[in-house]
Protein backbone atom coordinates (compact mmCIF):
# COMPACT_ATOMS: atom_id res chain seq x y z
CA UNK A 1 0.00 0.00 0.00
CA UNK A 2 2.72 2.55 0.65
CA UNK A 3 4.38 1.49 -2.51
CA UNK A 4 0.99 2.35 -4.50
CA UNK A 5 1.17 5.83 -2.61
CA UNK A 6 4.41 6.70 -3.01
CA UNK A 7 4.00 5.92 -6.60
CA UNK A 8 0.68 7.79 -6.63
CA UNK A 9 2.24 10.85 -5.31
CA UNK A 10 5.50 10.45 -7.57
CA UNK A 11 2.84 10.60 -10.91
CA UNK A 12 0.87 13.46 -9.84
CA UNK A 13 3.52 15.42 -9.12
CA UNK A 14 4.93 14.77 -12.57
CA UNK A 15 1.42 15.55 -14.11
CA UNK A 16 1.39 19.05 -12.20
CA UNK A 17 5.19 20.05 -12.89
CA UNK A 18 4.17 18.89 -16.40
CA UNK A 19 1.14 21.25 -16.43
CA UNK A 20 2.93 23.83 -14.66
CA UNK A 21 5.53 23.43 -17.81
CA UNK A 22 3.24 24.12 -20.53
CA UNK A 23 1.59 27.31 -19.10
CA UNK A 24 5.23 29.01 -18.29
CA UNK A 25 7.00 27.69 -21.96
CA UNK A 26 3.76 28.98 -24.11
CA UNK A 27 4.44 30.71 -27.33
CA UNK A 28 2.46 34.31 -27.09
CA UNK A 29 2.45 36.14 -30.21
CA UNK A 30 4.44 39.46 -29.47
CA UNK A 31 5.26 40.51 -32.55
CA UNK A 32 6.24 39.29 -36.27
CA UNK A 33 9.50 38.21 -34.46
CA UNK A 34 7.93 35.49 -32.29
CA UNK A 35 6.21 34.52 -34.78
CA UNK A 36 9.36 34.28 -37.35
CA UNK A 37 11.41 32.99 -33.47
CA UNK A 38 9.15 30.01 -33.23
CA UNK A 39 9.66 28.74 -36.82
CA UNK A 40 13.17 29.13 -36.62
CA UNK A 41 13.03 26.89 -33.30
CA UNK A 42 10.97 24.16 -35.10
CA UNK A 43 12.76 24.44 -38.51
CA UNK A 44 16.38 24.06 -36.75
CA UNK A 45 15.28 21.41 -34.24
CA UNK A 46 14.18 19.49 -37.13
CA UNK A 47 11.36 17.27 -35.14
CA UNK A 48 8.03 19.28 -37.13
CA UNK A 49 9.74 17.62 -40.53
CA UNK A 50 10.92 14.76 -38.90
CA UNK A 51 6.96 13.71 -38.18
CA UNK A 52 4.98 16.32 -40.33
CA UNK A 53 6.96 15.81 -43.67
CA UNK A 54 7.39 18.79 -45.90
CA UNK A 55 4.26 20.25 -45.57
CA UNK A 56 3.79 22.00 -42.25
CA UNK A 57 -0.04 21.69 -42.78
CA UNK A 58 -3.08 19.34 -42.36
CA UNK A 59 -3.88 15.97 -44.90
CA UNK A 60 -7.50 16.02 -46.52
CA UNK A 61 -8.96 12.37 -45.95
CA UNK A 62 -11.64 12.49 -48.61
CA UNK A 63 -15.21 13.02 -47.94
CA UNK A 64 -16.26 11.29 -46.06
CA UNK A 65 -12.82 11.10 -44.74
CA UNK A 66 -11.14 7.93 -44.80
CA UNK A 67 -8.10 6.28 -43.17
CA UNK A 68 -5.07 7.72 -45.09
CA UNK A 69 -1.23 7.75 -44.83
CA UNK A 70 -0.30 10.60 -43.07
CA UNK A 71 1.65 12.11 -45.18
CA UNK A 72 -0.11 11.26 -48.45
CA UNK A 73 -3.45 13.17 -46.95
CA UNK A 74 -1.09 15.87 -46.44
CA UNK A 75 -0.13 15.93 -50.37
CA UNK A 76 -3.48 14.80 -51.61
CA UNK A 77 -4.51 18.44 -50.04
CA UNK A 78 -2.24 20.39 -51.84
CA UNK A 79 -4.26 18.75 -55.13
CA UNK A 80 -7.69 18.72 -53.42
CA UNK A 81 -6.89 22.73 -52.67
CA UNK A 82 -5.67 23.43 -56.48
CA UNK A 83 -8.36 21.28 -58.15
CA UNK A 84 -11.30 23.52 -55.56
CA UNK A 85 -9.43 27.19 -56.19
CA UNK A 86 -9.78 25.85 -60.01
CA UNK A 87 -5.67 26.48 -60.73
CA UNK A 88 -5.48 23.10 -62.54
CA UNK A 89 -7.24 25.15 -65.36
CA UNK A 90 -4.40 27.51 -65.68
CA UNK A 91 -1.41 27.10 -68.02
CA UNK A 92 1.87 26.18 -67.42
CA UNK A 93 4.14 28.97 -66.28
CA UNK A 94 1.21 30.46 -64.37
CA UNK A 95 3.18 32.63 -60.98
CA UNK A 96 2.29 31.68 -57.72
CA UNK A 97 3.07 33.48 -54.62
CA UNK A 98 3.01 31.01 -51.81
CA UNK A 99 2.00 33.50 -48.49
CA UNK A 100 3.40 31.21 -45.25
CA UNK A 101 4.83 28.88 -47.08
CA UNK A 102 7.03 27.23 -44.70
CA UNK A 103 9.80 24.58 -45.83
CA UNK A 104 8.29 24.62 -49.45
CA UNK A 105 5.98 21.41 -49.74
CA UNK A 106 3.07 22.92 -51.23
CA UNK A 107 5.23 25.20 -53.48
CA UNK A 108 7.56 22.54 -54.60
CA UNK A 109 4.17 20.51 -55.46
CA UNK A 110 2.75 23.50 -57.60
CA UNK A 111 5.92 24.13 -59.31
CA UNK A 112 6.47 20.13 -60.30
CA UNK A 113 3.14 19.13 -60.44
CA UNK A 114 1.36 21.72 -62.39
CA UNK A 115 4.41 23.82 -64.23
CA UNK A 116 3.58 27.39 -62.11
CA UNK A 117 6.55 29.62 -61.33
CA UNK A 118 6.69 29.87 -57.54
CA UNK A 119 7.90 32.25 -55.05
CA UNK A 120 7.52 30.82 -51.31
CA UNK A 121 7.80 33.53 -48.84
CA UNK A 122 8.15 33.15 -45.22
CA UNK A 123 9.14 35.28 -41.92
CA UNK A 124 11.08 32.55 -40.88
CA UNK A 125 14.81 32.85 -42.38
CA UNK A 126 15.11 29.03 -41.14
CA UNK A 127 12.11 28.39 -43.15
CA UNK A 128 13.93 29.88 -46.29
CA UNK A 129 17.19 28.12 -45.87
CA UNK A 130 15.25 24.65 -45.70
CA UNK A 131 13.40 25.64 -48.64
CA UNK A 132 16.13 26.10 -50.53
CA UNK A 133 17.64 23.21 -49.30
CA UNK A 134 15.02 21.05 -50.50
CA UNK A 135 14.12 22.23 -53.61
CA UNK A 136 15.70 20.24 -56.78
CA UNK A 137 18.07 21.93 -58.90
CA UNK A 138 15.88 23.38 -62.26
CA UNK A 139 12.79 23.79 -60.27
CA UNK A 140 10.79 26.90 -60.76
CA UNK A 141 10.63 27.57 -56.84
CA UNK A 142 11.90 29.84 -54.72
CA UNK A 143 11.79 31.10 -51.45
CA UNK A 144 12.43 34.53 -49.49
CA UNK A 145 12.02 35.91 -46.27
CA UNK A 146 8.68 38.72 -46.04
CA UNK A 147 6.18 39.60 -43.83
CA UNK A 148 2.80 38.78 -45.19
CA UNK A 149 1.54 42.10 -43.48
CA UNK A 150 3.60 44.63 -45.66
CA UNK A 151 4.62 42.15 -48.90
CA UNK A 152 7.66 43.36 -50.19
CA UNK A 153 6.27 42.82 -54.02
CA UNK A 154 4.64 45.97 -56.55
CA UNK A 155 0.76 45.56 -56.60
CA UNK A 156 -0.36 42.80 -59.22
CA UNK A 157 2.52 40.90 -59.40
CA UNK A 158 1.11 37.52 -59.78
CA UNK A 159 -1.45 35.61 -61.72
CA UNK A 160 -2.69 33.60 -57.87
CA UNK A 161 -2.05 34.22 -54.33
CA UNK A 162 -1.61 31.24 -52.81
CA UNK A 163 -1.87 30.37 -48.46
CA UNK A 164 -1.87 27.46 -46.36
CA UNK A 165 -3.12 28.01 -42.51
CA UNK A 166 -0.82 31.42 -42.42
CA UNK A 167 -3.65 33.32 -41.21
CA UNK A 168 -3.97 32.64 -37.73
CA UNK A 169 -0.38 34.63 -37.37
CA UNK A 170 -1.65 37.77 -38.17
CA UNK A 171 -2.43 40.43 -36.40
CA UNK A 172 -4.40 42.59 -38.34
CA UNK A 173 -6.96 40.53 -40.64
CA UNK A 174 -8.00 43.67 -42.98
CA UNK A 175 -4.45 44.34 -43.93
CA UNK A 176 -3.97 40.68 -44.53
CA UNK A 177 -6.81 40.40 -46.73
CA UNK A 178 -5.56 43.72 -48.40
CA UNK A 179 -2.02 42.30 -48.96
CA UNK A 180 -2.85 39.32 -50.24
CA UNK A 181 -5.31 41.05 -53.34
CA UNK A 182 -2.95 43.94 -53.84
CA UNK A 183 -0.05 41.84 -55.26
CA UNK A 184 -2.72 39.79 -57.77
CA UNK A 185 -3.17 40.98 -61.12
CA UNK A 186 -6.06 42.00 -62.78
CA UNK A 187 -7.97 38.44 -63.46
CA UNK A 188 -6.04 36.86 -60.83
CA UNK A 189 -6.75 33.84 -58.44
CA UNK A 190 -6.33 34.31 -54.32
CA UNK A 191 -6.99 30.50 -52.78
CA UNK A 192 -6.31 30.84 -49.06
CA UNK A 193 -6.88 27.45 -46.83
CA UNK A 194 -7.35 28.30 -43.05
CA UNK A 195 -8.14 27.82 -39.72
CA UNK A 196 -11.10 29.85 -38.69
CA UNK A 197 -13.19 30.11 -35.18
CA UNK A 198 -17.06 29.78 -35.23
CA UNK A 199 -18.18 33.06 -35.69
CA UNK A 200 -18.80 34.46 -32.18
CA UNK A 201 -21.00 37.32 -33.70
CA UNK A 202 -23.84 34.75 -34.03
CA UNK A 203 -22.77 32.48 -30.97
CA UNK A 204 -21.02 33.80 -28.70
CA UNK A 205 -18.27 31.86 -26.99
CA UNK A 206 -19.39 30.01 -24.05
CA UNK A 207 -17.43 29.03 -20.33
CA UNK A 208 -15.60 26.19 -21.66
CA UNK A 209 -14.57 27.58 -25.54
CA UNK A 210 -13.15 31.29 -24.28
CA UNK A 211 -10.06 28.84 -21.88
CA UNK A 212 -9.51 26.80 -24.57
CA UNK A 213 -9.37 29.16 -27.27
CA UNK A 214 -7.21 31.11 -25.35
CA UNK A 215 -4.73 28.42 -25.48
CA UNK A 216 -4.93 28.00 -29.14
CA UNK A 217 -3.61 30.98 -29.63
CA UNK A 218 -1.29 31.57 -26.96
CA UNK A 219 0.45 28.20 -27.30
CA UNK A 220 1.43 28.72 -31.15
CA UNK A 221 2.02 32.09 -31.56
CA UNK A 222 -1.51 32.99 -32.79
CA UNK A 223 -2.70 36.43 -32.28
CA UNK A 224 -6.43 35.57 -33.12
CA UNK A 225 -8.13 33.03 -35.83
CA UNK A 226 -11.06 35.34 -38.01
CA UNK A 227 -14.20 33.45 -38.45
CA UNK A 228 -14.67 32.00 -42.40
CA UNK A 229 -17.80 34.80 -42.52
CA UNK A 230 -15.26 37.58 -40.83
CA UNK A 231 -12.27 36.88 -43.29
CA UNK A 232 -14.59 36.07 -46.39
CA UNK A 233 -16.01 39.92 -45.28
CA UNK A 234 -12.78 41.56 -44.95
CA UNK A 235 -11.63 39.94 -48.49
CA UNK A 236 -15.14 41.81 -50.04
CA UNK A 237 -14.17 44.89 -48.33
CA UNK A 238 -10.55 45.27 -49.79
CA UNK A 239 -12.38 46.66 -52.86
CA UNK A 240 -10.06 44.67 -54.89
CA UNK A 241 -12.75 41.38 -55.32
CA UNK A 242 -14.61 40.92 -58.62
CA UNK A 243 -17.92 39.47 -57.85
CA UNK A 244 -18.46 37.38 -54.62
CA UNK A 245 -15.91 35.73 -52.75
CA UNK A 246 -16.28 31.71 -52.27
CA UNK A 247 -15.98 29.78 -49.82
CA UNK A 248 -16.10 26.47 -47.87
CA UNK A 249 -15.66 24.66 -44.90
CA UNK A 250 -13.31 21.53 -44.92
CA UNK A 251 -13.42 20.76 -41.65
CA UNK A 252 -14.73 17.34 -41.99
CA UNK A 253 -12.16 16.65 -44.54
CA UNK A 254 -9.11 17.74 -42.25
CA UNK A 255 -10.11 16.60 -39.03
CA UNK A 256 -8.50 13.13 -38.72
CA UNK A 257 -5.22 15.30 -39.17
CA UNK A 258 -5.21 15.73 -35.32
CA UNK A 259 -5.12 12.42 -34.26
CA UNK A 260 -3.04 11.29 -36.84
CA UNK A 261 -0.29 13.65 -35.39
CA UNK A 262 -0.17 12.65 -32.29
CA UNK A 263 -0.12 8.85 -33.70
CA UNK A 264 2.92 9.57 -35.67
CA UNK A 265 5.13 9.79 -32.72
CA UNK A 266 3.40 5.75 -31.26
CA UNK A 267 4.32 4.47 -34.91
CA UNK A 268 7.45 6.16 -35.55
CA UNK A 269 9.51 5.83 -32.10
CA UNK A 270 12.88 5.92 -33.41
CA UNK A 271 12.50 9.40 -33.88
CA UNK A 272 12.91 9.90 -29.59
CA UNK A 273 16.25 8.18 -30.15
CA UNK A 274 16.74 10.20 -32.99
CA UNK A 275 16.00 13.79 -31.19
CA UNK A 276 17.09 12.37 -27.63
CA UNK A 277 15.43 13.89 -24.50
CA UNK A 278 15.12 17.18 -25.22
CA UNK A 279 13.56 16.49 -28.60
CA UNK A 280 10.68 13.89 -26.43
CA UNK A 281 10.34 16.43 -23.94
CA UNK A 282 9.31 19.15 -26.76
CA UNK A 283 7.59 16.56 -28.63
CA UNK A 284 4.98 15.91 -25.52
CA UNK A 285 5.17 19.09 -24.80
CA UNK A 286 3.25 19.78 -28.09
CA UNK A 287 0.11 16.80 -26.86
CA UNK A 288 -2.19 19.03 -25.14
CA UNK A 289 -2.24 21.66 -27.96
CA UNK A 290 -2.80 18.69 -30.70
CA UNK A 291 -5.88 17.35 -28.18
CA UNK A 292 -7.42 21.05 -27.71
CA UNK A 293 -7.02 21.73 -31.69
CA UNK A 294 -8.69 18.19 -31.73
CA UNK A 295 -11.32 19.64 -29.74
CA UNK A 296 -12.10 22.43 -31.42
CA UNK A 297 -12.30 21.46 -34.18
CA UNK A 298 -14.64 18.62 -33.23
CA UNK A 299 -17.55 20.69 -31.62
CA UNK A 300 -17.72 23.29 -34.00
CA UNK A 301 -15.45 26.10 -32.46
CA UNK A 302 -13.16 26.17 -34.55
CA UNK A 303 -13.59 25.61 -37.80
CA UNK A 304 -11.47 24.61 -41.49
CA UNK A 305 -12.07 27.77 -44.12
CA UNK A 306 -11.38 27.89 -47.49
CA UNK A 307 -11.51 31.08 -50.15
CA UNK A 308 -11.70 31.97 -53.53
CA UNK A 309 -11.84 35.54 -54.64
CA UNK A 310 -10.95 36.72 -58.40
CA UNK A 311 -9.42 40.45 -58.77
CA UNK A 312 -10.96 42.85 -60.84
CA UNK A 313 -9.56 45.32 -62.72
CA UNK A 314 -10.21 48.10 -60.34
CA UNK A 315 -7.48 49.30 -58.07
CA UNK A 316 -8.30 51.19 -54.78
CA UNK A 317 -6.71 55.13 -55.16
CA UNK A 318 -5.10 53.97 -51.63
CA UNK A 319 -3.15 50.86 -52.93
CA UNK A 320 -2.11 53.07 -55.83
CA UNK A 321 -0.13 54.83 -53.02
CA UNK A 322 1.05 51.67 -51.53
CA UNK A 323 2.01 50.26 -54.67
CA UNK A 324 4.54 53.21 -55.70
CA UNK A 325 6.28 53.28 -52.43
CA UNK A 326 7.14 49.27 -52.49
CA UNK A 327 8.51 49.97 -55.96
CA UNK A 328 10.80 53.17 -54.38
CA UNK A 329 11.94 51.12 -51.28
CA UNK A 330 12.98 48.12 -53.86
């Protein structure tokens, strides 16, 4: 009997130092540079490609979803995403700016795959350097360091905008929006894949969803997630949209992502002899996020958002400003 106490006592002391640990080593977004400070950690630790592969986002498993490999659903989105944004229609040599694109998976598959030109821009400058690193000799990809909140590139520079789950980074959702359409020509294609909150306008949040939302955000470096209506709103309003802005909601498709994460590490253990201790510790460390995203998702708080807009050929008199003082600062 004292055995089982002593044993008792030595696990729930682990549990609350454990607990104690994830509250004091969370990520809050400060600025752009804990943001770009985070990726560089993951990107030079090497454990997010070790498990997640080259694309730092989540696999669609079909609908209705079905078992996948992980990293397959991960690539099979990257498809899903061009053949719903309607980019397999476009010809070869088509240029792509990838907003957030992180190591370069998703660019590397749009530049091999379907023949676009691709610039991959990132805040990380780890990000970059494993981009590059990755990315065959002769392929039409390439990769730079820029804040998605003041892109370094003239207004309608590209034929599509192109963003995988960078949204949640940034602070100010109007200027995102804005960003993104100003740098798409005339006739242009923005596809932007997200993840979005319930829209708390309609339902608010309740006792349970304001905690846990609050550590979705504070544990990755996330100043706020827009709802799908919010962002698809703030897209409308950039002035910059020709007709109505599409959208969907692929949470169904994405949701065995979660799951599948955390399995990756029960399947794949070679990878804590690989990273040793310090690369376990993180990697558990990372569990209760995984499980609340999990959550979320599941009940409907938060929520998988995809978006379409076309550009028209009207150009705000405001952007016209914007647009002439990128091209003096170049």
């Amino acid at each position: 009997m004292n055995l089982f106490v002593w044993f008792l006592a030595i696990l729930l002391t682990l549990v609350t130092l454990g607990i104690i640990f994830y509250f004091i080593t969370a990520r809050r977004y400060q600025s752009s540079d804990s943001v770009a400070n985070s990726y560089d950690q993951w990107t030079d630790d090497g454990i997010l490609e070790y498990y997640w592969g080259e694309h730092i986002h989540l696999g669609h498993y079909g609908s209705p979803p079905q078992r996948k490999d992980f990293i397959a659903a991960k690539i099979d989105f990257v498809h899903e995403m061009v053949k719903w944004g309607e980019l397999d229609k476009l010809p070869r040599g088509t240029t792509v700016l990838d907003v957030g694109c992180g190591i370069g998976g998703s660019s590397r598959i749009l530049a091999q795959d379907y023949g676009f030109a691709v610039t991959g821009v990132t805040i990380s400058p780890q990000q970059v350097q494993r981009a590059q690193e990755l990315t065959p000799e002769g392929l039409d990809a390439k990769f730079e360091v820029d804040d998605a909140m003041k892109l370094s590139f003239p207004d309608a520079s590209f034929d599509v905008v192109w963003s995988i789950e960078a949204g949640p980074h940034m602070p100010d959702k109007a200027v995102f929006a804005r960003e993104l359409m100003r740098v798409i020509k005339p006739g242009g294609v923005l596809v932007v894949a997200d993840w979005n909150q319930r829209d708390d306008r309609q339902k608010p949040l309740n006792f349970w969803e304001k905690p846990v939302m609050r550590q979705l955000l504070d544990q990755w470096s996330h100043p706020a997630f827009a709802s799908i209506e919010q962002f698809s709103e703030l897209l409308a309003e950039t002035g910059f949209v020709e007709g109505e802005v599409t959208t969907a909601d692929w949470t169904k498709e994405t949701l065995p992502s979660w799951i599948d994460t955390i399995w990756q590490g029960v399947i794949r253990p070679q990878g804590w002899l690989r990273f040793g201790l310090s690369g376990f510790i993180k990697s558990v460390r990372e569990v209760p996020t995984i499980l609340l995203m999990r959550l979320g998702f599941g009940t409907g708080l938060c929520r998988f958002g995809m978006f379409r807009a076309v550009r028209g050929n009207s150009v705000p008199e405001s952007t016209e400003t914007v647009a002439s003082e990128v091209i003096l600062n170049k």
